[in-house]
N, C-alpha and C. Protein backbone atom coordinates (compact mmCIF):
# COMPACT_ATOMS: atom_id res chain seq x y z
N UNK A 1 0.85 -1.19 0.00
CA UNK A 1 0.00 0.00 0.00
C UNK A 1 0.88 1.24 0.00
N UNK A 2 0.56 2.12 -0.76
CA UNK A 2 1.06 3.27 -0.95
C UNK A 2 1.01 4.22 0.68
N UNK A 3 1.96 5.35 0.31
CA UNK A 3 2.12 6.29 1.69
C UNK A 3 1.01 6.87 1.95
N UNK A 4 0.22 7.18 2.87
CA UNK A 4 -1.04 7.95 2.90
C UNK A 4 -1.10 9.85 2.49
N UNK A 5 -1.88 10.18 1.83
CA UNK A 5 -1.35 11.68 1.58
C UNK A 5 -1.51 12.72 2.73
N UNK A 6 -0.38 13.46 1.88
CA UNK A 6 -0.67 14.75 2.79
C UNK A 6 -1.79 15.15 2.83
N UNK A 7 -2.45 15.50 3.59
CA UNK A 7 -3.98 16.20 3.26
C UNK A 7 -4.04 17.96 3.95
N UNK A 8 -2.73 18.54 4.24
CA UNK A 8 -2.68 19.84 4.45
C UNK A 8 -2.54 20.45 2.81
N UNK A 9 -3.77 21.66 2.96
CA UNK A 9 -3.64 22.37 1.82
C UNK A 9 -4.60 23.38 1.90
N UNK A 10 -5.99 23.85 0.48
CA UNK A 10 -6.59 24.37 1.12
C UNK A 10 -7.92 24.21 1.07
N UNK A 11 -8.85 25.00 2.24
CA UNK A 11 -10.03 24.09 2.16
C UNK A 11 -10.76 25.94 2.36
N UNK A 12 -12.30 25.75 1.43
CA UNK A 12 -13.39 26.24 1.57
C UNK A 12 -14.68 26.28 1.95
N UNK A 13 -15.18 26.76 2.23
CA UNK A 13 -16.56 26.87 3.10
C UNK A 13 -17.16 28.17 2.21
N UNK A 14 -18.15 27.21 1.37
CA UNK A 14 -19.21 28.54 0.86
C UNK A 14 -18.40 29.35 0.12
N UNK A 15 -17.30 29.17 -0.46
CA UNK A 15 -16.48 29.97 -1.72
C UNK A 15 -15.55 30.56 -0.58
N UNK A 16 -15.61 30.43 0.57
CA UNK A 16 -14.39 31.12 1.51
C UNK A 16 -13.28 30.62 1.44
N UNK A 17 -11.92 31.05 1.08
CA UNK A 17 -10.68 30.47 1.43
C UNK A 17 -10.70 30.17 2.77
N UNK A 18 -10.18 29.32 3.65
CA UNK A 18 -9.54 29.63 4.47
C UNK A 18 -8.76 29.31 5.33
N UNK A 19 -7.93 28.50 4.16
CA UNK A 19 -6.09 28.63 4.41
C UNK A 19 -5.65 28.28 3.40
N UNK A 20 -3.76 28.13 3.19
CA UNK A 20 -3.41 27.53 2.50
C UNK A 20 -1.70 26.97 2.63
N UNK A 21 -1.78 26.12 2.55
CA UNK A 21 -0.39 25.20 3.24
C UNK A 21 0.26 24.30 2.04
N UNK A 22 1.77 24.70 2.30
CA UNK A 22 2.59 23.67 1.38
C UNK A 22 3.33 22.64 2.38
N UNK A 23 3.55 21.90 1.69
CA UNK A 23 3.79 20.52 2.33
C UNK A 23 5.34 20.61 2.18
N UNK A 24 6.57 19.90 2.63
CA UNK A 24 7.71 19.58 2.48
C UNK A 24 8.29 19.29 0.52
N UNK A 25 7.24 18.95 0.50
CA UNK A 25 8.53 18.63 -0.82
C UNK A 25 7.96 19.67 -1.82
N UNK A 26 7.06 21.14 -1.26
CA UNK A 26 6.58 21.97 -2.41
C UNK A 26 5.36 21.62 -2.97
N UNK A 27 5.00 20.32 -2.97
CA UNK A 27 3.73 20.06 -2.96
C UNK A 27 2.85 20.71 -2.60
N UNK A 28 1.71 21.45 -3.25
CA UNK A 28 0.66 22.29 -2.63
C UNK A 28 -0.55 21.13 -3.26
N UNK A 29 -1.15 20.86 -2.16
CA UNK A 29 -2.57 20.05 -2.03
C UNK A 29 -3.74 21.11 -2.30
N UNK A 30 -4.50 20.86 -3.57
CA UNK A 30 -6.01 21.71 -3.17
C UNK A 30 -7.18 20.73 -3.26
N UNK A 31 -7.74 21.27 -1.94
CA UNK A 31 -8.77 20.58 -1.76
C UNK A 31 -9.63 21.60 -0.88
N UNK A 32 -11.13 20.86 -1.61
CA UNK A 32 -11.97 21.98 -1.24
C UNK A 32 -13.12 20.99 0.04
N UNK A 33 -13.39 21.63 1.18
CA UNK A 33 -14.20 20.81 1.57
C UNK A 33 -15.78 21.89 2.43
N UNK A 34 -16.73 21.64 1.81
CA UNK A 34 -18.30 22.20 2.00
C UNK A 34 -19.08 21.34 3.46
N UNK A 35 -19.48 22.09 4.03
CA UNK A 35 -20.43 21.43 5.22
C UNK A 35 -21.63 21.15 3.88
N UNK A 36 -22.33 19.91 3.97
CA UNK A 36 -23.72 20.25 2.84
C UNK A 36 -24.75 19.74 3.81
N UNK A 37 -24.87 18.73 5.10
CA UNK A 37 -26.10 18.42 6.02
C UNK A 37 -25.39 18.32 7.55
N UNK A 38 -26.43 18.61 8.44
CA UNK A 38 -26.07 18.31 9.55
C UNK A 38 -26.94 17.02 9.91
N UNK A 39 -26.29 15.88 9.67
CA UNK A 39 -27.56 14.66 10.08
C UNK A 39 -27.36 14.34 11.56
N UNK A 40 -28.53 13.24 12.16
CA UNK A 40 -28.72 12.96 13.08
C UNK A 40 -27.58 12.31 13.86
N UNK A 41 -27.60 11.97 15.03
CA UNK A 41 -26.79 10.89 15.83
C UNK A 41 -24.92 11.86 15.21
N UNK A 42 -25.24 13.20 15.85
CA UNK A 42 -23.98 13.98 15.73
C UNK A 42 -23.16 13.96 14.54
N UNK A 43 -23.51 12.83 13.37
CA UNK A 43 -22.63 13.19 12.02
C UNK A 43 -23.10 14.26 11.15
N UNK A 44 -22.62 14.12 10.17
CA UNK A 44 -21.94 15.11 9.06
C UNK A 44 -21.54 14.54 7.69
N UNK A 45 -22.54 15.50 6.83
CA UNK A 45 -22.26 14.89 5.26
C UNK A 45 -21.39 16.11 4.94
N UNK A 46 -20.63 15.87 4.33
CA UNK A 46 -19.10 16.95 3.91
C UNK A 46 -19.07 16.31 2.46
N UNK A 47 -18.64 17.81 1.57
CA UNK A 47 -18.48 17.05 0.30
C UNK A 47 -17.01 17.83 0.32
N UNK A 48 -16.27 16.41 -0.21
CA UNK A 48 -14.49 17.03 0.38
C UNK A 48 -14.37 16.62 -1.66
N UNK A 49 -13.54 17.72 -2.54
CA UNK A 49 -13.32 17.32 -3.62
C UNK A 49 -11.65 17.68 -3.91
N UNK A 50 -11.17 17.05 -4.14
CA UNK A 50 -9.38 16.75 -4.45
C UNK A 50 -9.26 16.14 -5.87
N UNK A 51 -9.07 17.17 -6.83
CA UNK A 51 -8.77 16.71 -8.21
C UNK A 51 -7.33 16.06 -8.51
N UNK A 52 -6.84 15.78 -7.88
CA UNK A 52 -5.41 15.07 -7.32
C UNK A 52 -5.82 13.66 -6.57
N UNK A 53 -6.92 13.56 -5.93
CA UNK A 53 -6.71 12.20 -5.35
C UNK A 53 -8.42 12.03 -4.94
N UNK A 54 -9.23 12.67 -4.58
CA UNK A 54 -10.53 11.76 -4.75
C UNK A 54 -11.44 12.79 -4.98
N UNK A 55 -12.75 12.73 -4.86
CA UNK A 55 -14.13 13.14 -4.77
C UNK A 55 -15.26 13.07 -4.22
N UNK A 56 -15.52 13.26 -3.43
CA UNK A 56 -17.08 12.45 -2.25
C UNK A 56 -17.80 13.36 -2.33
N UNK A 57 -19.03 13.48 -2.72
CA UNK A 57 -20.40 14.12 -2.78
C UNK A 57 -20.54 14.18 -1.71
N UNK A 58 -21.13 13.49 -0.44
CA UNK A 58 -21.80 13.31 0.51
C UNK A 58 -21.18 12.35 1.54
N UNK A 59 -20.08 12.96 1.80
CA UNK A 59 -18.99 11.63 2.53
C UNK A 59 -19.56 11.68 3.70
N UNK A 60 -19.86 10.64 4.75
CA UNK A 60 -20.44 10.97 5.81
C UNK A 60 -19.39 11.21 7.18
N UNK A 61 -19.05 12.10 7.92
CA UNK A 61 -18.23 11.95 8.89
C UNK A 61 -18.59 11.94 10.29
N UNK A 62 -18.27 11.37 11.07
CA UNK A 62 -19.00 10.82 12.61
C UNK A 62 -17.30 11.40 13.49
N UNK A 63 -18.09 11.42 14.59
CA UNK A 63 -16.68 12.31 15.68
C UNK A 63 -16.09 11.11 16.40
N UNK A 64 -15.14 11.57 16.83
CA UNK A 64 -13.75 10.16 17.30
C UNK A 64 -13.09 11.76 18.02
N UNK A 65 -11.72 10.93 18.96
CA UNK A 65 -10.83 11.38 19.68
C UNK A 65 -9.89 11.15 18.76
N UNK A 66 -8.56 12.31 18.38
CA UNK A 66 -7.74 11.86 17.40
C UNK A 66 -6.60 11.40 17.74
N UNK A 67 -6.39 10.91 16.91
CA UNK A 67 -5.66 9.54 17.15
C UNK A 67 -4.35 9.80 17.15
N UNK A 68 -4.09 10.90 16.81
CA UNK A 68 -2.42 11.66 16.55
C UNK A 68 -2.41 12.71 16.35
N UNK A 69 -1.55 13.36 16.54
CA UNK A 69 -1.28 14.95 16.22
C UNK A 69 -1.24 15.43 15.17
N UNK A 70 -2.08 16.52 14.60
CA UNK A 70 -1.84 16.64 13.04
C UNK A 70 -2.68 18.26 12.60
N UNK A 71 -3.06 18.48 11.75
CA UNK A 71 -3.57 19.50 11.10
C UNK A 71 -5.28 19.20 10.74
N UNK A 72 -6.27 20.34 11.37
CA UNK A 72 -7.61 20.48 10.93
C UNK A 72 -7.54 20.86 9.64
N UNK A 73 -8.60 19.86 8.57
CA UNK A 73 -8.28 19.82 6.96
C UNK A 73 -9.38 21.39 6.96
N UNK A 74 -9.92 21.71 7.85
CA UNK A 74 -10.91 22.72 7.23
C UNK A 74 -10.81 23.94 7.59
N UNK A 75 -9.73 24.30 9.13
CA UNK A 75 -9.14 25.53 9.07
C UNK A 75 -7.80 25.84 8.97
N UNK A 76 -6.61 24.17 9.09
CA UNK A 76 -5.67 24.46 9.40
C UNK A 76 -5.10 24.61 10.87
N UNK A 77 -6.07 24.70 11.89
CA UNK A 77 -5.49 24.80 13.15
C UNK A 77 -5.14 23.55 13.66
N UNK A 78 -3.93 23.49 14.79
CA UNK A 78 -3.05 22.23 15.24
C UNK A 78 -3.97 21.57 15.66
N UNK A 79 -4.71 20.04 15.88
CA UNK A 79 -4.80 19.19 16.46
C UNK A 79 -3.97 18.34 17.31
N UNK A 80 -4.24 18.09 18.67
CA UNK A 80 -3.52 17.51 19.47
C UNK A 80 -4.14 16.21 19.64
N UNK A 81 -3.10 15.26 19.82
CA UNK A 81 -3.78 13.52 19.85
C UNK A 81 -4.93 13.92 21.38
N UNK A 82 -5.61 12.92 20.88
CA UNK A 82 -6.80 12.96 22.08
C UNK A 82 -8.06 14.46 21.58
N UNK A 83 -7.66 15.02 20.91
CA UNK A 83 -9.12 16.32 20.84
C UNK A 83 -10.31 15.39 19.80
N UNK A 84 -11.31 16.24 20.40
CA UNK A 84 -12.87 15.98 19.56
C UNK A 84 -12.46 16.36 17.93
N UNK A 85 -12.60 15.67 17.17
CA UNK A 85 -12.34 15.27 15.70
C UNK A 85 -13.56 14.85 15.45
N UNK A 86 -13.67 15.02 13.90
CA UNK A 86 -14.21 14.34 12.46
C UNK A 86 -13.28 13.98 11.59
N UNK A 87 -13.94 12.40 11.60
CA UNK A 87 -13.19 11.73 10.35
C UNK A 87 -14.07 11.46 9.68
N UNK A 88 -13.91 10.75 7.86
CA UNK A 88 -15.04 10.46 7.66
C UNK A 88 -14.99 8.43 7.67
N UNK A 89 -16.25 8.66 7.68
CA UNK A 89 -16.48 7.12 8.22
C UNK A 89 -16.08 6.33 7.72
N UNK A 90 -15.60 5.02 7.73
CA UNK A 90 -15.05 3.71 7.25
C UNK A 90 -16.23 2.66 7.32
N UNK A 91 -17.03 2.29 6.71
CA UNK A 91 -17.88 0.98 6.86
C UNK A 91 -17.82 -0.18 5.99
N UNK A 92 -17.63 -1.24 6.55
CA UNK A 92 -16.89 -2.39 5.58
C UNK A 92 -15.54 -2.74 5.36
N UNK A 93 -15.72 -2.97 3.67
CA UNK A 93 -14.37 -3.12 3.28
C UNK A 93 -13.85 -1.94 2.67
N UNK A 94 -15.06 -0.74 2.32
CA UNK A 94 -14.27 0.49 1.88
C UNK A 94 -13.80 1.46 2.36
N UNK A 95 -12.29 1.74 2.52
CA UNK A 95 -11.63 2.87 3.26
C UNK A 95 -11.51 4.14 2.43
N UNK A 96 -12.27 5.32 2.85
CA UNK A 96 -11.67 6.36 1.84
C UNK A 96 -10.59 6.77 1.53
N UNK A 97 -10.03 7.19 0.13
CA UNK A 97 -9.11 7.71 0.34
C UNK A 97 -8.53 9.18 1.25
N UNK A 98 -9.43 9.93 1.45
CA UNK A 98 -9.29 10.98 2.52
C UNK A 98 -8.97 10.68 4.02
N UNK A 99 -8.75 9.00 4.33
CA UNK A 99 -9.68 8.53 5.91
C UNK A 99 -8.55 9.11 6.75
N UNK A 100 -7.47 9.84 6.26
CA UNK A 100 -6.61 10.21 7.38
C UNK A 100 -6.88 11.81 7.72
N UNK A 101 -7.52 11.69 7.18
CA UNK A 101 -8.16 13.47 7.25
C UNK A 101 -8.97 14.09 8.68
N UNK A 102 -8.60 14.77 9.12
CA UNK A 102 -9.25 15.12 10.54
C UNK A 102 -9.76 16.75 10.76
N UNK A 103 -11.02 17.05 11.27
CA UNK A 103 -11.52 18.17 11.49
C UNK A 103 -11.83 18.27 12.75
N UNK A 104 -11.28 19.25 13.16
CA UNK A 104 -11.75 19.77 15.07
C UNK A 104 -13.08 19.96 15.07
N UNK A 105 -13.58 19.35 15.94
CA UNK A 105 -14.95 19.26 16.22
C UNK A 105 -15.48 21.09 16.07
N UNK A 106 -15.17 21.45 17.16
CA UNK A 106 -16.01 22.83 17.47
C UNK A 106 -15.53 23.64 15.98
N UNK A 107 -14.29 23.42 15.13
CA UNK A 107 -14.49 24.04 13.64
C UNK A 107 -15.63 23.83 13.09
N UNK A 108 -15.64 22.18 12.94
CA UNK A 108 -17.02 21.76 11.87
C UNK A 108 -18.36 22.60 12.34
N UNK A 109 -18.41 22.37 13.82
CA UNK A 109 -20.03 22.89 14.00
C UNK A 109 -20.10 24.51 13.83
N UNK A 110 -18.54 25.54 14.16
CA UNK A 110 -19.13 26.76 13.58
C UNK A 110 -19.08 26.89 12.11
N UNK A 111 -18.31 26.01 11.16
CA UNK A 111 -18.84 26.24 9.90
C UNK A 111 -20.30 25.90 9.55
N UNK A 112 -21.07 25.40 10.23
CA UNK A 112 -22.02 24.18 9.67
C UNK A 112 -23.14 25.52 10.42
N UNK A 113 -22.78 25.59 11.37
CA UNK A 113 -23.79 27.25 11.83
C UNK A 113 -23.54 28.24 10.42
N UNK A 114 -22.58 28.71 9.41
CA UNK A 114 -22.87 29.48 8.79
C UNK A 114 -23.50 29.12 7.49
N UNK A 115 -24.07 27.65 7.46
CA UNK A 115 -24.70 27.40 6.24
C UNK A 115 -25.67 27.84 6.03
């Protein structure tokens, strides 16, 4: 299996920039990711689109404690292992390609308030 990607780069809300990050080897990642529902039982349909590596209409993401230290894909701010996260979900045998992707909880819900 291949290396998992970087997934720092940049992400929008409603045509908003808001960030944008290069990776070590100059690599600039764009990726755009939209709140589009707030569904029940605390998840989240996110449509995350990466013309470099995938596409999800309606990816569904459910909250977890994170699992490692890393970067929020939707503002850019630090995540520390152990904070309230969104990933998006894994069911079965299909893993997304995004699944290493993580959003700070209290980001998602004030973007999802400005829909």
């Amino acid at each position: 299996m291949r290396n998992p990607p970087d997934l720092s780069g940049r992400s929008r809300l409603g045509g908003e920039l808001l960030g944008s990050r290069k990776a070590d080897g100059g690599d600039v990642r764009t990726y755009t990711v939209t709140v589009v529902e707030e569904l029940s039982n605390a998840l989240f349909a996110l449509r995350w689109h990466d013309a470099t590596l995938c596409n999800y209409e309606e990816q569904v993401w459910a909250p977890c404690f994170a699992p490692a230290s890393g970067r929020c894909a939707l503002s850019g701010e630090h995540i520390s292992k152990g904070d309230p996260v969104y990933r998006p979900r894994i069911r079965g045998w299909f893993i997304p390609l995004n699944s290493d992707a993580v959003i700070l909880a209290s980001e998602l819900i004030k973007a999802s308030a400005r829909v």
